[in-house]
C-alpha atoms as a PDB file:
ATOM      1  CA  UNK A   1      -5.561  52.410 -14.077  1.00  0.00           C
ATOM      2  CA  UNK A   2      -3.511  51.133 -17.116  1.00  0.00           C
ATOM      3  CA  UNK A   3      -4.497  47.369 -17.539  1.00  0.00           C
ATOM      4  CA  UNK A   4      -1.149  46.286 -18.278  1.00  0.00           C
ATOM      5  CA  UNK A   5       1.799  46.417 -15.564  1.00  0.00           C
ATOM      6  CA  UNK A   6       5.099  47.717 -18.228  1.00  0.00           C
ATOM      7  CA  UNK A   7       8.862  47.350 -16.746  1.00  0.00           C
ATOM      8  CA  UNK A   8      12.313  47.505 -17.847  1.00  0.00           C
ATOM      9  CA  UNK A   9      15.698  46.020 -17.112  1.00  0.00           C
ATOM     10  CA  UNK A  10      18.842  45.460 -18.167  1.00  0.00           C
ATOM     11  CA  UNK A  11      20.431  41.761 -18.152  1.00  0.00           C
ATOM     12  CA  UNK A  12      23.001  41.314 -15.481  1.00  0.00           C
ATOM     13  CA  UNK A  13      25.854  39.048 -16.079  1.00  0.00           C
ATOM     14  CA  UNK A  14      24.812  36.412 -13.757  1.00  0.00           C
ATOM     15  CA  UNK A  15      21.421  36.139 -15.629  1.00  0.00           C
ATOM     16  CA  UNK A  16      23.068  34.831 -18.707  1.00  0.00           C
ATOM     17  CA  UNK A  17      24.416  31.201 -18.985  1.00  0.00           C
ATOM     18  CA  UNK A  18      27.697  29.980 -20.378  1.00  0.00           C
ATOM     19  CA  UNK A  19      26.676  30.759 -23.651  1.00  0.00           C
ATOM     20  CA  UNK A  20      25.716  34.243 -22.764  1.00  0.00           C
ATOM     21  CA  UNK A  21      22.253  34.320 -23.369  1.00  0.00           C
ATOM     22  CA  UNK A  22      19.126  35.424 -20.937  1.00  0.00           C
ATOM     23  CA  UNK A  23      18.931  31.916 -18.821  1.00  0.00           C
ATOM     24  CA  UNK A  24      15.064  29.875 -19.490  1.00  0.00           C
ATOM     25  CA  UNK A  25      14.402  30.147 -15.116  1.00  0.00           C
ATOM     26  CA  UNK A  26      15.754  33.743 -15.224  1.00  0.00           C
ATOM     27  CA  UNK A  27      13.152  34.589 -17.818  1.00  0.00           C
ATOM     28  CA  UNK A  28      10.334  32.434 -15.631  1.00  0.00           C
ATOM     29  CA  UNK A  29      11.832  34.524 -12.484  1.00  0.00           C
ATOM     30  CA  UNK A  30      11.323  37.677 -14.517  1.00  0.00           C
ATOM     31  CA  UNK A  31       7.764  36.631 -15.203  1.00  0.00           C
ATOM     32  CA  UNK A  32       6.896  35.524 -11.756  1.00  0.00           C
ATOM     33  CA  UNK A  33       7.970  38.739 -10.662  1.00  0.00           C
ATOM     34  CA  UNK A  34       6.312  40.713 -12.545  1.00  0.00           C
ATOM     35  CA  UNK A  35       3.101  39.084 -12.180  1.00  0.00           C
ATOM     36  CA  UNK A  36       3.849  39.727  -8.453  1.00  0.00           C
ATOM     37  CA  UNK A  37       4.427  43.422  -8.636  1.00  0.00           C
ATOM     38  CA  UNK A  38       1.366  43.745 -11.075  1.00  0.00           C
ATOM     39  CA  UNK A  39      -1.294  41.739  -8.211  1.00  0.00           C
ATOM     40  CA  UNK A  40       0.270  44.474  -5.735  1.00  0.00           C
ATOM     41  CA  UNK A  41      -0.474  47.291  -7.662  1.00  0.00           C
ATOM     42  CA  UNK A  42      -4.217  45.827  -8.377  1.00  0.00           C
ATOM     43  CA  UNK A  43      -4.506  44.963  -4.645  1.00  0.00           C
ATOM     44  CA  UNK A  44      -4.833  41.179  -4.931  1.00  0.00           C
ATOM     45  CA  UNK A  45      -1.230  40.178  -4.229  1.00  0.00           C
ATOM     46  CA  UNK A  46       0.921  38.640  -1.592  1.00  0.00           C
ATOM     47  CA  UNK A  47       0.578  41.683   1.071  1.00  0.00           C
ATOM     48  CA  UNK A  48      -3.553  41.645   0.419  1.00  0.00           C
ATOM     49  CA  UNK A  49      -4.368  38.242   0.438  1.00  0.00           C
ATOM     50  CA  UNK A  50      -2.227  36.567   3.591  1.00  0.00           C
ATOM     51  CA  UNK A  51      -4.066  38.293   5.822  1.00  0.00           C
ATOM     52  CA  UNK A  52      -7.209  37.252   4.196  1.00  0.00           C
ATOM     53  CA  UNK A  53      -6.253  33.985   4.706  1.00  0.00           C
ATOM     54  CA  UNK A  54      -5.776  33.423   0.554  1.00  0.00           C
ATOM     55  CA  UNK A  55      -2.078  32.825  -1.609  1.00  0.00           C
ATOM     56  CA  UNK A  56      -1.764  32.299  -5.174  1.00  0.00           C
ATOM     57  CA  UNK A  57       0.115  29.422  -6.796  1.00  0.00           C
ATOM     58  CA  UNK A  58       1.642  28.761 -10.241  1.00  0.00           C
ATOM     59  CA  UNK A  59      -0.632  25.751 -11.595  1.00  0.00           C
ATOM     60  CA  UNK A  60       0.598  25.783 -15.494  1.00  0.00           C
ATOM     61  CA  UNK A  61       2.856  28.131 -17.679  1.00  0.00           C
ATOM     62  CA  UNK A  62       3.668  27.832 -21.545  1.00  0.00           C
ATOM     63  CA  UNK A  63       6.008  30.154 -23.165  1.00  0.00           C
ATOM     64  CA  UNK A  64       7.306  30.826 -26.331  1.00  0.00           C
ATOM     65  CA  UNK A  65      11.026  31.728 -26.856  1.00  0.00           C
ATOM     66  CA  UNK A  66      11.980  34.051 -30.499  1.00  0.00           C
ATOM     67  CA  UNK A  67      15.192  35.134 -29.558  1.00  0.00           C
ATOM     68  CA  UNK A  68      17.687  35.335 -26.523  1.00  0.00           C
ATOM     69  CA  UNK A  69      19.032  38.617 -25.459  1.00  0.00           C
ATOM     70  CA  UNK A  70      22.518  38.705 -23.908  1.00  0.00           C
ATOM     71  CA  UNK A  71      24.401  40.311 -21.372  1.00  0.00           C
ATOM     72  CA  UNK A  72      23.740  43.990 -20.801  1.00  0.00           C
ATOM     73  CA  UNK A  73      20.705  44.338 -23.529  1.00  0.00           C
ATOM     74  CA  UNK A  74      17.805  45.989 -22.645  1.00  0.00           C
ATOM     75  CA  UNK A  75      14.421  43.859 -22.008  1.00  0.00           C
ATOM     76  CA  UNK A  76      11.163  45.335 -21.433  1.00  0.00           C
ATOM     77  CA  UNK A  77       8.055  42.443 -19.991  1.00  0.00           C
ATOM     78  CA  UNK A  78       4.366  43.673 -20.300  1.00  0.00           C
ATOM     79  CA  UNK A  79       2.097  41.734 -18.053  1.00  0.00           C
ATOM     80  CA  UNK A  80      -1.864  41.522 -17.473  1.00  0.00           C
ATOM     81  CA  UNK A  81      -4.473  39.030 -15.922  1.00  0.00           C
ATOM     82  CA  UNK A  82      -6.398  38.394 -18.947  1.00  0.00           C
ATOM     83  CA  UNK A  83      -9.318  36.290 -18.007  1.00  0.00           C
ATOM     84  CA  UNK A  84     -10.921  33.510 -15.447  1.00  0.00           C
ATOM     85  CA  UNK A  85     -10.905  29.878 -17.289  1.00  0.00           C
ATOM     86  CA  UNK A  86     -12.616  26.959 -14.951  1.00  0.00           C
ATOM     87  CA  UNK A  87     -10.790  27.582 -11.877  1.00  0.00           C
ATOM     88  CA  UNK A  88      -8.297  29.279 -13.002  1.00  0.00           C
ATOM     89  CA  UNK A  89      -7.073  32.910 -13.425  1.00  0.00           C
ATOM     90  CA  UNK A  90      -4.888  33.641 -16.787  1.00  0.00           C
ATOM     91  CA  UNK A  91      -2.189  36.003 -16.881  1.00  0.00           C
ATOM     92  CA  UNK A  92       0.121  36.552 -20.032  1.00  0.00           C
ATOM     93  CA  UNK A  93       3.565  38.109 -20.686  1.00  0.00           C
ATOM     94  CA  UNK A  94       5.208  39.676 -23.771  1.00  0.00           C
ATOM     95  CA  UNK A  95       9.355  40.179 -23.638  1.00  0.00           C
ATOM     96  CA  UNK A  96      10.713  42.792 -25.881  1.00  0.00           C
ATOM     97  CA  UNK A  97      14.020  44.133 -26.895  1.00  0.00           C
ATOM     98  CA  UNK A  98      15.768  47.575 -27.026  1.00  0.00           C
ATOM     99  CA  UNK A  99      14.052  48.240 -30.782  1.00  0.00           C
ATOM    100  CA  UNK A 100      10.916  46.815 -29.437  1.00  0.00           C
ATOM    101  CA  UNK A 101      10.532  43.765 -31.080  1.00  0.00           C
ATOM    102  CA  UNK A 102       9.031  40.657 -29.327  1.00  0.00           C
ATOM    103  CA  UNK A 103      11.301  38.096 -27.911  1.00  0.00           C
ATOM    104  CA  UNK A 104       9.299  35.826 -25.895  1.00  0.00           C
ATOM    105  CA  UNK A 105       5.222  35.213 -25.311  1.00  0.00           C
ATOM    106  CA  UNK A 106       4.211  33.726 -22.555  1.00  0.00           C
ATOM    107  CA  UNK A 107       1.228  32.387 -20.617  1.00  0.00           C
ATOM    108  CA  UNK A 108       0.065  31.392 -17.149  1.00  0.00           C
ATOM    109  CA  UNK A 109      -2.548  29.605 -14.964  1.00  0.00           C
ATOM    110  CA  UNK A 110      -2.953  30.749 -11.378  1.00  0.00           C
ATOM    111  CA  UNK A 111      -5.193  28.963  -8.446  1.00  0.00           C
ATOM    112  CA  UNK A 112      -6.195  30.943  -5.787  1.00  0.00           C
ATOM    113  CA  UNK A 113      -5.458  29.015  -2.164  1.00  0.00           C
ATOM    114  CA  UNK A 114      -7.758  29.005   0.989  1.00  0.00           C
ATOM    115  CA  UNK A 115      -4.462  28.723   2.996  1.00  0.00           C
ATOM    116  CA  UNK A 116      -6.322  26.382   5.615  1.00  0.00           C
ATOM    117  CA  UNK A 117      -8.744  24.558   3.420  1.00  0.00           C
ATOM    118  CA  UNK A 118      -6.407  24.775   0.607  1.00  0.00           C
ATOM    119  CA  UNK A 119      -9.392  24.181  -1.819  1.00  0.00           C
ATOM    120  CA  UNK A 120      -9.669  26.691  -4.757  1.00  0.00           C
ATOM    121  CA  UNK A 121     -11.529  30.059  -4.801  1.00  0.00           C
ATOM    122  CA  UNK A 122     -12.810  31.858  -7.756  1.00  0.00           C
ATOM    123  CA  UNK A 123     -11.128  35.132  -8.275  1.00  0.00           C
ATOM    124  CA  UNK A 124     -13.811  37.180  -9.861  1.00  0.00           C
ATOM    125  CA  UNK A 125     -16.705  35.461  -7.517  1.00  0.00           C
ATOM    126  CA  UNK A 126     -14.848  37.194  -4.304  1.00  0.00           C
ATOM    127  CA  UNK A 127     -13.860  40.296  -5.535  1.00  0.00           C
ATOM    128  CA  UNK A 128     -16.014  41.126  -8.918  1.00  0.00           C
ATOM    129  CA  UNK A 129     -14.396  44.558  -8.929  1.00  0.00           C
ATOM    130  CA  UNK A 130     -11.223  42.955 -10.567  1.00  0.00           C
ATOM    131  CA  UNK A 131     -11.151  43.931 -14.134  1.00  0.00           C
ATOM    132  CA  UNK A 132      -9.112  41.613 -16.561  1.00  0.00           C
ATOM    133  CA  UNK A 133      -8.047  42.546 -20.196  1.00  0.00           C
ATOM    134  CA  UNK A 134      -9.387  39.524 -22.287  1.00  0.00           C
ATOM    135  CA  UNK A 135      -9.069  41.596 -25.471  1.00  0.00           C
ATOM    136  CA  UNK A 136      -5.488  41.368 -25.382  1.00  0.00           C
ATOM    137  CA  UNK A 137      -3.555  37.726 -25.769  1.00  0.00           C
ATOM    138  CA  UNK A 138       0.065  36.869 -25.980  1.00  0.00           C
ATOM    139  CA  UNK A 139      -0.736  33.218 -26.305  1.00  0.00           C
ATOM    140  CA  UNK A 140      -4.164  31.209 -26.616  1.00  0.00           C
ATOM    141  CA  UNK A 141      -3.343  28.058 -24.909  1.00  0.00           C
ATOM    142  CA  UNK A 142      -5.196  27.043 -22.213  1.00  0.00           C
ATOM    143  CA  UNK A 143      -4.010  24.580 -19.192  1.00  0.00           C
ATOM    144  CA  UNK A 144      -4.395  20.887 -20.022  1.00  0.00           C
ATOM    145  CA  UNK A 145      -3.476  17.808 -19.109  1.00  0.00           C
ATOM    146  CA  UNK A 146       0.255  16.864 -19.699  1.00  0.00           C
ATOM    147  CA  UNK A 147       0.548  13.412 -21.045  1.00  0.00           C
ATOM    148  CA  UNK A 148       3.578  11.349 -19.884  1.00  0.00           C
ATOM    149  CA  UNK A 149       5.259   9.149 -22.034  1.00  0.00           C
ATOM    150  CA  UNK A 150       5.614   5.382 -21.397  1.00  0.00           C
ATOM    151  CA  UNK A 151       9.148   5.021 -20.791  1.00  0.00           C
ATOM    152  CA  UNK A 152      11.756   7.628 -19.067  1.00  0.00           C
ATOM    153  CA  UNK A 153      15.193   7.492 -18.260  1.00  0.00           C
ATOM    154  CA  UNK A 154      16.379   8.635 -14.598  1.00  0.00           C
ATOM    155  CA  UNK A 155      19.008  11.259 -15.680  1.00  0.00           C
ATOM    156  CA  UNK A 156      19.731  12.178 -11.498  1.00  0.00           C
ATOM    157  CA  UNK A 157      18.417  12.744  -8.129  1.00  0.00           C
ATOM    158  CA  UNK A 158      18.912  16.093  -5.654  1.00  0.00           C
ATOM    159  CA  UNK A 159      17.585  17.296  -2.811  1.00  0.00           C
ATOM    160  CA  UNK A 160      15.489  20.355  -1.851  1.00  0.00           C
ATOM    161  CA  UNK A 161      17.626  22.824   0.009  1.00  0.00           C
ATOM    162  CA  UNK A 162      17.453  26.055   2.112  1.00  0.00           C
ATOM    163  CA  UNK A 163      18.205  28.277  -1.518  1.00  0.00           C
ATOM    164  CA  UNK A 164      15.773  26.755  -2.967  1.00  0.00           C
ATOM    165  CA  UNK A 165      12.763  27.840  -0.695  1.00  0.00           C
ATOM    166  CA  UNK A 166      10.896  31.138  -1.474  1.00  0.00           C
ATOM    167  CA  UNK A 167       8.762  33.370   0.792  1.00  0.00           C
ATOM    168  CA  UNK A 168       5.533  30.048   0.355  1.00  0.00           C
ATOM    169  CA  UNK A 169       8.128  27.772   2.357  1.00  0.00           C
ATOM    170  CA  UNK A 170       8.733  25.663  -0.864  1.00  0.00           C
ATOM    171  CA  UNK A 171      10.844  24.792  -3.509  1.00  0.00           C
ATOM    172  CA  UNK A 172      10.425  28.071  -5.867  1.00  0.00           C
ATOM    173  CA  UNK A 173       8.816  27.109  -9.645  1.00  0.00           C
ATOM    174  CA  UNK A 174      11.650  28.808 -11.362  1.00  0.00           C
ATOM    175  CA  UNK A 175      13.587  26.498  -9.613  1.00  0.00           C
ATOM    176  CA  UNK A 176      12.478  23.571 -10.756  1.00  0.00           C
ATOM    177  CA  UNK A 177      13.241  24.905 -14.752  1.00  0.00           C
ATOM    178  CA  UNK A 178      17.004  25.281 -13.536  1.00  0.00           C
ATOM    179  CA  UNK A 179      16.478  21.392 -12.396  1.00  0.00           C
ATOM    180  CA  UNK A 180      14.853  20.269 -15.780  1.00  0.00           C
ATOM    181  CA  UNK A 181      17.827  22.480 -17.750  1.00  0.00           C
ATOM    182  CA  UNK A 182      20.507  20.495 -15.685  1.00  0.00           C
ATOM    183  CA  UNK A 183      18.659  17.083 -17.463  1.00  0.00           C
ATOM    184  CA  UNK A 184      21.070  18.104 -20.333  1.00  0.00           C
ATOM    185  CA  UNK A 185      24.439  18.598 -20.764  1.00  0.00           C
ATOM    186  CA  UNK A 186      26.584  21.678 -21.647  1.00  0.00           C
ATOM    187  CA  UNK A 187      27.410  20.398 -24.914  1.00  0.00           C
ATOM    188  CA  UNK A 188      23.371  20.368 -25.614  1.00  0.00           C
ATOM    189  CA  UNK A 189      22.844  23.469 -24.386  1.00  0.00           C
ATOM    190  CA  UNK A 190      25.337  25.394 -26.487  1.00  0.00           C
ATOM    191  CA  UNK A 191      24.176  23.622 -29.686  1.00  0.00           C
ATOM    192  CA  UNK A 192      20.343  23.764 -28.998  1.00  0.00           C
ATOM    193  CA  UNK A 193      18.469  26.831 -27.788  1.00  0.00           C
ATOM    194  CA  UNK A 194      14.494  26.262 -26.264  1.00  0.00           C
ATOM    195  CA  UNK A 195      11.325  26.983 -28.660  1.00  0.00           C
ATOM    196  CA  UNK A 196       8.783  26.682 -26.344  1.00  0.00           C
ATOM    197  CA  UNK A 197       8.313  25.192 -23.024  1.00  0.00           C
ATOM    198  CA  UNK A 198       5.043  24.035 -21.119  1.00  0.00           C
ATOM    199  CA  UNK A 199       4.959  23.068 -17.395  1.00  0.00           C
ATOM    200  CA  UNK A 200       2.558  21.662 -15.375  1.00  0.00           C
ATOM    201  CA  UNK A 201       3.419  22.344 -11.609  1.00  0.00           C
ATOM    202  CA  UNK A 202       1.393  18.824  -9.899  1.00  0.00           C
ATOM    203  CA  UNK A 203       2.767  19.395  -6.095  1.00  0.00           C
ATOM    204  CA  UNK A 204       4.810  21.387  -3.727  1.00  0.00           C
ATOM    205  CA  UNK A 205       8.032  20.110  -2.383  1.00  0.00           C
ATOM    206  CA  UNK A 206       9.995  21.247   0.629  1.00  0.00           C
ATOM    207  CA  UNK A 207      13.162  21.515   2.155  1.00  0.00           C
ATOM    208  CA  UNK A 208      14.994  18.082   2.615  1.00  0.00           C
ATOM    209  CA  UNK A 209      12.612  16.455  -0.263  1.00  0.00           C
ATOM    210  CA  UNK A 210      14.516  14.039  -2.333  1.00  0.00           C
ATOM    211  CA  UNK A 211      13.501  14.669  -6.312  1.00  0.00           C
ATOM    212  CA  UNK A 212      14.065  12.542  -9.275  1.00  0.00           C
ATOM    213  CA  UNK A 213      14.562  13.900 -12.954  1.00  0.00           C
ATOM    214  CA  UNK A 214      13.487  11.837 -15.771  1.00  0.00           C
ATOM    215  CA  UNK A 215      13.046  12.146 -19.572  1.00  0.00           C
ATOM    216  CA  UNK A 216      12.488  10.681 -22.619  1.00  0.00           C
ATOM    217  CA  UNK A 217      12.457  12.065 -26.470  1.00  0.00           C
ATOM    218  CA  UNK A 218       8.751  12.631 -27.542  1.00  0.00           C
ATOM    219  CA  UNK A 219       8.443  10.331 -30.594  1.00  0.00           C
ATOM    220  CA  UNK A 220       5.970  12.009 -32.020  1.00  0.00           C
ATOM    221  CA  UNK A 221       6.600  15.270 -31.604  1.00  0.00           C
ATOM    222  CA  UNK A 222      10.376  16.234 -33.402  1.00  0.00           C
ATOM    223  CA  UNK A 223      13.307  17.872 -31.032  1.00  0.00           C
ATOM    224  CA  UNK A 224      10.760  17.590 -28.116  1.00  0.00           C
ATOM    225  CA  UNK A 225      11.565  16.303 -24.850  1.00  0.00           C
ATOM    226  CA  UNK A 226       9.195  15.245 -22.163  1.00  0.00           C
ATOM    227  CA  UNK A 227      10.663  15.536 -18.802  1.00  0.00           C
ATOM    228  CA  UNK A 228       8.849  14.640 -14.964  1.00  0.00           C
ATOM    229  CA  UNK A 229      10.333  15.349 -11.706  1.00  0.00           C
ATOM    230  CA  UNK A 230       9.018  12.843  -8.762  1.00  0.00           C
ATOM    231  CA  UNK A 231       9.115  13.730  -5.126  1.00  0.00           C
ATOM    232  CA  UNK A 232      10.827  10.619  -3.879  1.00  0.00           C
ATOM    233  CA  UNK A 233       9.581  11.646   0.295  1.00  0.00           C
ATOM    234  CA  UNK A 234       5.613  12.035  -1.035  1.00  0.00           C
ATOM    235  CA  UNK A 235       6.295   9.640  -4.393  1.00  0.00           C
ATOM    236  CA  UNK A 236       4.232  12.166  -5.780  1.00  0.00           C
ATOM    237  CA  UNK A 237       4.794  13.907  -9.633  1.00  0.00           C
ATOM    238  CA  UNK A 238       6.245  17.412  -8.659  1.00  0.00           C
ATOM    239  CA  UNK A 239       6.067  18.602 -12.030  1.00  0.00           C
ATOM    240  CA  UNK A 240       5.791  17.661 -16.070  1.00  0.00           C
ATOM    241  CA  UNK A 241       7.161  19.483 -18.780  1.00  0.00           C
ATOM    242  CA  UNK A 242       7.640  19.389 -22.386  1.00  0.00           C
ATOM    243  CA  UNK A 243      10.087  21.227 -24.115  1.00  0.00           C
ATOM    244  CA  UNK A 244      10.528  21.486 -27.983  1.00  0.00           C
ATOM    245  CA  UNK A 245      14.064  23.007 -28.989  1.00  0.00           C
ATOM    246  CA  UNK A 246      15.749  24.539 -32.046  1.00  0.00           C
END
C-alpha cells in the first residue's frame, strides 16, 4: 500500500477570505482531514481506535505558507505518518497547485489517548505492524516548547459554542486558528499574508468555556507575533502560537 495518502480539490468560495485567498484554518481543516482519511485507510483512525478504547489528538503543528491559491484553483495535499519522536507520532503535509508546484509544507505532532486513563500510548509499541515513511520530510521541526513573551495585550474574549464542537466533544483545533486570525483586523489581513505558523495545542475546551485572546509583537523575532488563548472556566493556556507574516 502506497505510503502516502494523495487527494485533490478544488477551492470553494466560502474557503477563501475577503481577500480571496485559501483561508489559514481552511488549510489546517484540509490537513486535519486528510490526516483523518489517511489513519482510516491504514486502520488506525477514528472508526478503529474508539472501540479500542484509544483517540488521537493534535498536540503541535508548524506550517509553512509559499503562496495562496484562490477561488476555484485546483489544490492537491499529500500526507504520510513519517516517524515516532518521544511520545509522539509525526505526520507531514505538502500543498500543491494545478502545475504542481508546492504551496504550503506542513508538519504535525499527534498523542495517542487512553480515552479513560487519558495517559499517552506509543503508537508503534501497540501495533508494530504500522509502517511510517521517515525517508520522506516536508519539514524537520520537531515539537518544542513555545515560549511566551512577558507582556500581552487582551485583544477580546468569546465563548465556546455548539459550531464550534467536533465529533471529540470539543472546541475543533482549526477553530481556534479562525480565533487567533480574528486577533487582527481586516485592514492587517489584506496588507499582510502568513509565512509560517506554529501552534502548540496545551488543553481542550468545551462548549460554554469562556476564552481570552492575547498577543504581543515578538521583539526579537521581525513581523512575528506571539499570540495565547486562556480558558477563563479552567484558567488554563488553551493554546500558543507564533506567527511570522510577510
Amino acid at each position: 500500500m502506497n505510503p502516502i495518502l494523495e487527494n485533490k480539490f478544488r477551492i470553494r468560495a466560502f474557503d477563501v477570505d475577503a481577500n480571496g485567498r485559501l483561508k489559514v484554518n481552511t488549510i489546517l481543516d484540509y490537513a486535519q482531514d486528510a490526516a483523518s482519511n489517511d489513519a482510516e485507510r491504514l486502520n488506525f483512525g477514528y472508526s478503529n481506535f474508539v472501540p479500542k478504547g484509544l483517540t488521537w489528538v493534535l498536540s503541535w503543528t508548524k506550517f509553512e505558507f509559499k503562496n495562496y491559491p484562490n477561488f476555484m484553483d485546483e489544490v492537491k495535499i499529500q500526507t504520510w505518518g513519517k516517524k515516532q519522536f518521544k511520545l509522539y507520532s509525526m505526520r507531514d503535509y505538502l500543498f500543491f497547485n494545478s502545475k504542481d508546484e508546492v504551496i504550503c509544507k506542513g508538519t504535525s505532532a499527534w498523542l495517542l489517548i487512553d480515552s479513560k486513563s487519558l495517559r499517552p500510548k506509543i503508537l508503534p509499541q501497540l501495533f508494530p505492524e504500522i509502517k511510517m515513511l521517515d525517508s520522506k520530510c516536508a519539514l524537520t521541526d520537531l515539537p518544542k516548547k513555545i515560549i511566551p513573551t512577558t507582556q500581552t495585550k487582551i485583544i477580546y474574549s468569546t465563548q465556546i459554542r455548539y459550531s464550534d464542537i467536533d465529533l471529540n466533544q470539543h472546541a475543533n483545533n482549526a477553530k481556534y486558528i479562525e480565533l487567533m486570525l480574528d486577533c487582527f483586523d481586516q485592514e492587517f489581513h489584506k496588507n499582510h499574508t502568513m509565512k509560517t505558523l506554529t501552534v502548540s495545542y496545551n488543553a481542550q475546551s468545551k462548549h460554554g468555556d469562556e476564552i481570552q485572546l492575547s498577543k504581543e509583537t515578538e521583539k526579537d523575532i521581525p513581523f512575528t507575533h506571539y499570540i495565547e488563548a486562556k480558558n477563563l472556566s479552567s484558567n488554563k493556556s488553551v493554546f500558543q502560537a507564533l506567527v511570522e507574516w510577510n
